[in-house]
Protein backbone atom coordinates (compact mmCIF):
# COMPACT_ATOMS: atom_id res chain seq x y z
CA UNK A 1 -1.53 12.71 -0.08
CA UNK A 2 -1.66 16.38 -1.54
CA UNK A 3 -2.87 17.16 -4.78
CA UNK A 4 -0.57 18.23 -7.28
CA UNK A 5 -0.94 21.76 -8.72
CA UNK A 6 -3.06 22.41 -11.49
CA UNK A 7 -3.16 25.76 -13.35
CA UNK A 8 -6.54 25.02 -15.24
CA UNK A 9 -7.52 23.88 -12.59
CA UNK A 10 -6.80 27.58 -10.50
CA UNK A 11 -7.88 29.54 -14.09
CA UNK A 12 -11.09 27.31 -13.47
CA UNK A 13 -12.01 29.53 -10.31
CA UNK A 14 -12.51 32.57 -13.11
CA UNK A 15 -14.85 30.73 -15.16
CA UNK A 16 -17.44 29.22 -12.92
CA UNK A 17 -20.85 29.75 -12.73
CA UNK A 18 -21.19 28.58 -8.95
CA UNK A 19 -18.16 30.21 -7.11
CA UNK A 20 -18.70 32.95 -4.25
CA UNK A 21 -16.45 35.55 -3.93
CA UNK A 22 -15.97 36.71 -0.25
CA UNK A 23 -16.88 39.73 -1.05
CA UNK A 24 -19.79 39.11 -2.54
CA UNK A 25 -21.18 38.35 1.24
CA UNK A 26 -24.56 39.58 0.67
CA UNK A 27 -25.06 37.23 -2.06
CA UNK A 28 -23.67 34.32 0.11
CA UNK A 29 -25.95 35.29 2.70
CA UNK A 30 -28.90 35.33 0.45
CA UNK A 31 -28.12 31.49 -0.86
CA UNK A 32 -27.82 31.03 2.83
CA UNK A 33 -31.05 31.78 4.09
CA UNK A 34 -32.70 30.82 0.76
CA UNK A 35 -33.68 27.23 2.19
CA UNK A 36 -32.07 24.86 5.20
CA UNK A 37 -28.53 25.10 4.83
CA UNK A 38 -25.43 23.02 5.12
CA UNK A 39 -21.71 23.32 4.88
CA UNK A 40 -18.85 21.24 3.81
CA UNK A 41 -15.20 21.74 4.70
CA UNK A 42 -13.22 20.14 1.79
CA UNK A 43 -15.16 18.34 -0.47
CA UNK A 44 -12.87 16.79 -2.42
CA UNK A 45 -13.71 16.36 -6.28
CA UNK A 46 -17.37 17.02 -5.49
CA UNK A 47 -18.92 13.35 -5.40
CA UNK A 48 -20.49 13.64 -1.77
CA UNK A 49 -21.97 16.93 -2.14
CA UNK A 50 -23.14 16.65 -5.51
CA UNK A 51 -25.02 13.51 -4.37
CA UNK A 52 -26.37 15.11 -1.30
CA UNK A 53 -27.53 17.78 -3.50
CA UNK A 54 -29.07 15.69 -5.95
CA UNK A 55 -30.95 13.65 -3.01
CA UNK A 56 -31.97 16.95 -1.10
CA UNK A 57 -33.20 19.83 -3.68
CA UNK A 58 -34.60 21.31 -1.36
CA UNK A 59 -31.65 22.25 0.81
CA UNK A 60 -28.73 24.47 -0.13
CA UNK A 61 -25.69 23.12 0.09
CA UNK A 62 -22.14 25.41 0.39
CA UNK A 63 -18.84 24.00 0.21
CA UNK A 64 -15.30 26.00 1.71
CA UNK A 65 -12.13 24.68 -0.03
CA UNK A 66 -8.93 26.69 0.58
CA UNK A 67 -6.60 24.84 -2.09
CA UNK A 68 -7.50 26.67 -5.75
CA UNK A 69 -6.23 23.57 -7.37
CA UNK A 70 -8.91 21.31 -5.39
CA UNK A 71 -11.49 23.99 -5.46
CA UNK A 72 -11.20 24.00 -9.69
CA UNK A 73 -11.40 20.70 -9.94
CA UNK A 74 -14.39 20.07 -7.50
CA UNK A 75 -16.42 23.09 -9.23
CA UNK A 76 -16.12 21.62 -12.88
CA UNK A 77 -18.14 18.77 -11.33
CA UNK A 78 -20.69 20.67 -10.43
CA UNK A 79 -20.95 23.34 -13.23
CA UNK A 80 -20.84 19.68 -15.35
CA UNK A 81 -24.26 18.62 -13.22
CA UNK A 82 -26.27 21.32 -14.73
CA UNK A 83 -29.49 19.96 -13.42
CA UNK A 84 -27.96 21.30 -10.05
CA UNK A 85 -28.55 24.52 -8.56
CA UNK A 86 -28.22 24.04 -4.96
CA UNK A 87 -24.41 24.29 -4.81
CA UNK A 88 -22.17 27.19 -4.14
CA UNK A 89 -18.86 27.12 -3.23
CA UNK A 90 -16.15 29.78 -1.93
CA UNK A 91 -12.62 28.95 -2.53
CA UNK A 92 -11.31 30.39 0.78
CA UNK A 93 -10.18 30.10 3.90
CA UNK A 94 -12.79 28.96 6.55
CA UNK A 95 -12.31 31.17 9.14
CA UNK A 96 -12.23 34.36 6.97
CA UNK A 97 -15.75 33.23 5.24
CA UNK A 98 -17.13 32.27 9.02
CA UNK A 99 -15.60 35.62 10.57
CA UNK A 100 -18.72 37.18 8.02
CA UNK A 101 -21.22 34.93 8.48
CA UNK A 102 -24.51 35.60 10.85
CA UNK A 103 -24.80 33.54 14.03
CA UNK A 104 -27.11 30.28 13.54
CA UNK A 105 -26.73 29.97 9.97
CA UNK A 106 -26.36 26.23 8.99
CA UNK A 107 -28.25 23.60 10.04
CA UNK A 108 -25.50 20.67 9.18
CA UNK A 109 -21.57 20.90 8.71
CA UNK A 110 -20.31 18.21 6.75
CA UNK A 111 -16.12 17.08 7.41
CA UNK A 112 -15.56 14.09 5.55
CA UNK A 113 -12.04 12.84 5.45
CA UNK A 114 -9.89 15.68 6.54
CA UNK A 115 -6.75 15.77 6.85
CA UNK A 116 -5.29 14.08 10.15
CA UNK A 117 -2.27 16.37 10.25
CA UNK A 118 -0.90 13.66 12.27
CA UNK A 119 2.15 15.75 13.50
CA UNK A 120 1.26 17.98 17.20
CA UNK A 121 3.01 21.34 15.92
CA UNK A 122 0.32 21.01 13.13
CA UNK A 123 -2.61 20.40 16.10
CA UNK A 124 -4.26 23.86 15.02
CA UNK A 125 -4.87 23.24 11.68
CA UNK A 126 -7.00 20.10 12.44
CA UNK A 127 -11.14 20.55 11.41
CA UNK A 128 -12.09 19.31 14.69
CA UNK A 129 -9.18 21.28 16.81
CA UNK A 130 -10.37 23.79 19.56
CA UNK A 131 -10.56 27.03 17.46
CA UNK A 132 -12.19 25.79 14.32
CA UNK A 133 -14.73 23.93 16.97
CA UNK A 134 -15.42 27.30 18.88
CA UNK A 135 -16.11 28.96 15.32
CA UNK A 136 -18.88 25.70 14.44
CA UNK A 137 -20.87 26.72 17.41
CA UNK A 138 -21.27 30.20 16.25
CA UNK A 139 -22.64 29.36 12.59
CA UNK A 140 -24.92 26.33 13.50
CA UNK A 141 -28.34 26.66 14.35
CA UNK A 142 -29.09 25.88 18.06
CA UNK A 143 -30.23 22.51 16.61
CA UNK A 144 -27.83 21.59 14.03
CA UNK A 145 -25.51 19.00 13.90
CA UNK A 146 -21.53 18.27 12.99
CA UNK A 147 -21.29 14.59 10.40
CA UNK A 148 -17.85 13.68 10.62
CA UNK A 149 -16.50 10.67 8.83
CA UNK A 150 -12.70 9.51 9.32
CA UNK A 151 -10.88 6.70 7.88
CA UNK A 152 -8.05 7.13 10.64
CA UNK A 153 -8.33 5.42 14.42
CA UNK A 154 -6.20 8.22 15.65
CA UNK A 155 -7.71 11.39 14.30
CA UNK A 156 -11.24 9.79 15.58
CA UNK A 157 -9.70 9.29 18.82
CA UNK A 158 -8.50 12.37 19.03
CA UNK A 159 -11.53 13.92 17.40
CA UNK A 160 -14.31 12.41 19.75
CA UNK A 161 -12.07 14.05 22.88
CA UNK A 162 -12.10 16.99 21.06
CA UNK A 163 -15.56 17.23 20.13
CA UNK A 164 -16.72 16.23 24.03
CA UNK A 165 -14.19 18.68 25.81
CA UNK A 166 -14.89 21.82 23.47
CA UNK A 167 -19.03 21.07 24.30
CA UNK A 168 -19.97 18.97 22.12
CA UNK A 169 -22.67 15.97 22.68
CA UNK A 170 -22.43 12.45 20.32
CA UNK A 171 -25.83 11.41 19.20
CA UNK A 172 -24.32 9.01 17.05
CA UNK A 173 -21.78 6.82 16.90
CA UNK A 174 -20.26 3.91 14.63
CA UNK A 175 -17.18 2.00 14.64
CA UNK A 176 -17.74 0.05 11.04
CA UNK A 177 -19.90 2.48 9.21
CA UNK A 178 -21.85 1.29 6.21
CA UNK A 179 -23.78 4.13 4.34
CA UNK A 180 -27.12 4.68 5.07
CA UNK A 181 -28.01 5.80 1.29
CA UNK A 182 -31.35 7.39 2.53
CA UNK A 183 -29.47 10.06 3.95
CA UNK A 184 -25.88 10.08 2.90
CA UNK A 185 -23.32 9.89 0.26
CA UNK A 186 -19.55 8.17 0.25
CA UNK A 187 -16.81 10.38 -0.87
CA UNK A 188 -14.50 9.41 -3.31
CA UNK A 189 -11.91 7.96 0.26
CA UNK A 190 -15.02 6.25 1.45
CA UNK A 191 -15.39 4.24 -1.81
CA UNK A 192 -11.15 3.59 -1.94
CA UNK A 193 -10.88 2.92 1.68
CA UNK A 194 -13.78 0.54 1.78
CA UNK A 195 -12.36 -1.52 -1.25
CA UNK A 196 -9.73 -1.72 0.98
CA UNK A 197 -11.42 -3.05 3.85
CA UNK A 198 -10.52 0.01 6.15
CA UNK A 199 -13.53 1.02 8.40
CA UNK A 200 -14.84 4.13 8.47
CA UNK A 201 -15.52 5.54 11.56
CA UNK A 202 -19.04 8.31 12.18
CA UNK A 203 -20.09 10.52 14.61
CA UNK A 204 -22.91 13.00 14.47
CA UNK A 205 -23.36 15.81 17.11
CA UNK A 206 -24.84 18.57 18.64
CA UNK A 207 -23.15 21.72 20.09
């Protein structure tokens, strides 16, 4: 379901205290290399990575979000957690923000419950499609790792052949995921899905 438009929500992106402007790359960089990085692609209304944050202070944590209405309302969560200062967030496209990024930058990227985009004409706009997969290689560490988290039997499917054919290798993998709280947060669709008894499927890899 798409989120509705929200104009305070867009005017929000002006006000923050923790928003990245691509072309403040130098500064992004410097956040970057600060501590042991990691990236999320969407992150929804902030729960996951504000918890991750919370449980790791000493990792830096930077989240992409192209929609400005999503973007506003996930950074008013974390400007609200002022006892945070590990989270940055550009409010961008991916692809433009990796295109300026070093090579072997994060050590984690985080895709929690993207969007299927179940129809084929919309194939390329999938997180785990062949181009966006070809541009995580670049920007993880030799060593780092994809955690990807789906509520839908057909984007996993279609997801764990995509992963393995583009050179990926599963070091993890679980059918009926239950959080493992010493290492991970749920997302505001984990929590709704669960309550509705839909399993969540989890892989972790390595390029």
């Amino acid at each position: 379901m798409r989120t509705k438009f929200k104009q305070w929500a867009v005017d929000y992106l002006n006000e923050s205290r923790n928003i990245f402007k691509l072309e403040d790359i130098d500064s992004i960089k410097a956040f970057l290399n600060e501590k042991a990085c990691f990236l999320e692609i969407g992150p929804g209304k902030g729960k996951f990575i504000l918890g991750m944050a919370e449980k790791f202070p000493n990792y830096n944590f930077l989240v992409v979000e192209i929609s400005p209405t999503i973007a506003g309302i996930c950074l008013k969560k974390i400007d609200e957690n002022k006892e945070i200062n590990n989270v940055k967030m550009v409010a961008d496209d991916f692809f433009k923000l990796s295109s300026l990024l070093d090579k072997d930058t994060f050590d984690g990227i985080f895709l929690n419950f993207s969007d299927p985009w179940p129809k084929k004409r919309h194939e390329k706009r999938r997180l785990t499609s062949k181009l966006f997969l070809e541009s995580y290689k670049n920007i993880l560490k030799p060593d780092g790792k994809i955690y990807f988290k789906t509520d839908n039997d057909d984007f996993f499917t279609y997801s764990r052949e995509s992963f393995i054919e583009n050179g990926f290798k599963i070091i993890y993998e679980n059918l009926d995921y239950q959080v493992d709280a010493s290492v991970d947060e749920e997302t505001e669709f984990e929590e709704k899905f669960k309550s509705q008894n839909i399993k969540i499927k989890k892989l972790i890899l390595t390029k």
